[in-house]
Protein backbone atom coordinates (compact mmCIF):
# COMPACT_ATOMS: atom_id res chain seq x y z
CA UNK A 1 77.56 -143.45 26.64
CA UNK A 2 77.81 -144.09 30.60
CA UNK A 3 77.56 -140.91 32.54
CA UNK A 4 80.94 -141.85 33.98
CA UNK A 5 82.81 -141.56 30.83
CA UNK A 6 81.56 -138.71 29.62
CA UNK A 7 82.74 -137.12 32.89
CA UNK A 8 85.81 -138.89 33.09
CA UNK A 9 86.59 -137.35 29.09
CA UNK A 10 85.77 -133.82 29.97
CA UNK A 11 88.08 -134.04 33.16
CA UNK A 12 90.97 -135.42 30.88
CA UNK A 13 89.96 -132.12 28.79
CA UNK A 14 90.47 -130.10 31.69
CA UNK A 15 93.39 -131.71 32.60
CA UNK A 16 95.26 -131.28 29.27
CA UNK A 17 94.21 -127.48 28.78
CA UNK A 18 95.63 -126.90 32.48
CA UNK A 19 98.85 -128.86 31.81
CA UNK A 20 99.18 -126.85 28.29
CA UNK A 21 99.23 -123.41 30.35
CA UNK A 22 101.45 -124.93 32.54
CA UNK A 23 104.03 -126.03 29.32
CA UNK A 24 103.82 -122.52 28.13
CA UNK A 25 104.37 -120.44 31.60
CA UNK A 26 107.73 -122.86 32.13
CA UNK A 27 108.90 -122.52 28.04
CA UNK A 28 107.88 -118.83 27.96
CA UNK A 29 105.80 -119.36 24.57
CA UNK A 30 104.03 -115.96 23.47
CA UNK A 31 100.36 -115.97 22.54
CA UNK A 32 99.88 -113.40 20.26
CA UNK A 33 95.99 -113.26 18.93
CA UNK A 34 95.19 -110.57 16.04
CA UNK A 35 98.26 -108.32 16.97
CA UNK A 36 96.93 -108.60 20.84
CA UNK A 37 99.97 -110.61 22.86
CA UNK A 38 98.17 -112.60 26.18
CA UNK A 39 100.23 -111.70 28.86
CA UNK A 40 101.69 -114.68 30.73
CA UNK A 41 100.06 -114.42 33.99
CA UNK A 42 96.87 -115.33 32.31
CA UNK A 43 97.97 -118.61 32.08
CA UNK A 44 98.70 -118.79 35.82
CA UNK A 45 94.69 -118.84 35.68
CA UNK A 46 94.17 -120.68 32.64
CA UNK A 47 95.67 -123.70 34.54
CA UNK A 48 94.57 -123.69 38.27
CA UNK A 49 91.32 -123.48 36.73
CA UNK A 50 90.66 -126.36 34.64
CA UNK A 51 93.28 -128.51 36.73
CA UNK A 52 90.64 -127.62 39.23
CA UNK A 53 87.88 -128.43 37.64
CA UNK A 54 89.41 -131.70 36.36
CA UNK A 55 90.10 -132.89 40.27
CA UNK A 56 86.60 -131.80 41.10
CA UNK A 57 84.95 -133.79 38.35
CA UNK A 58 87.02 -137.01 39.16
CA UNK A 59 85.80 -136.81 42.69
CA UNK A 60 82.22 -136.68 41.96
CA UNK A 61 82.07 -139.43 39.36
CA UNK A 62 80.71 -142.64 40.90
């Protein structure tokens, strides 16, 4: 594999998780793991984050 698309498949991987936070901070899905419920403002993170990342790795690739 080409160093390209190995960058260009983890920034699509970053880019879905991101846009997946996003989906559940507009719907107002719970998270609820082992009786713990992840409040929502966690996925204010959980997407600037890897949409961050995702950018970022785009920009680099040659």
């Amino acid at each position: 594999m080409k160093k390209n698309t190995i960058i260009t498949a983890a920034a699509v991987v970053l880019f879905l998780a991101g846009i997946s936070h996003l989906i559940r901070i507009f719907y107002g899905w719970d998270i609820v793991i082992d009786k713990w419920d992840i409040p929502t403002w966690v996925s204010f993170i959980g997407s600037g984050i890897p949409i961050f990342l995702s950018y970022k790795l785009l920009k680099i690739r040659e």
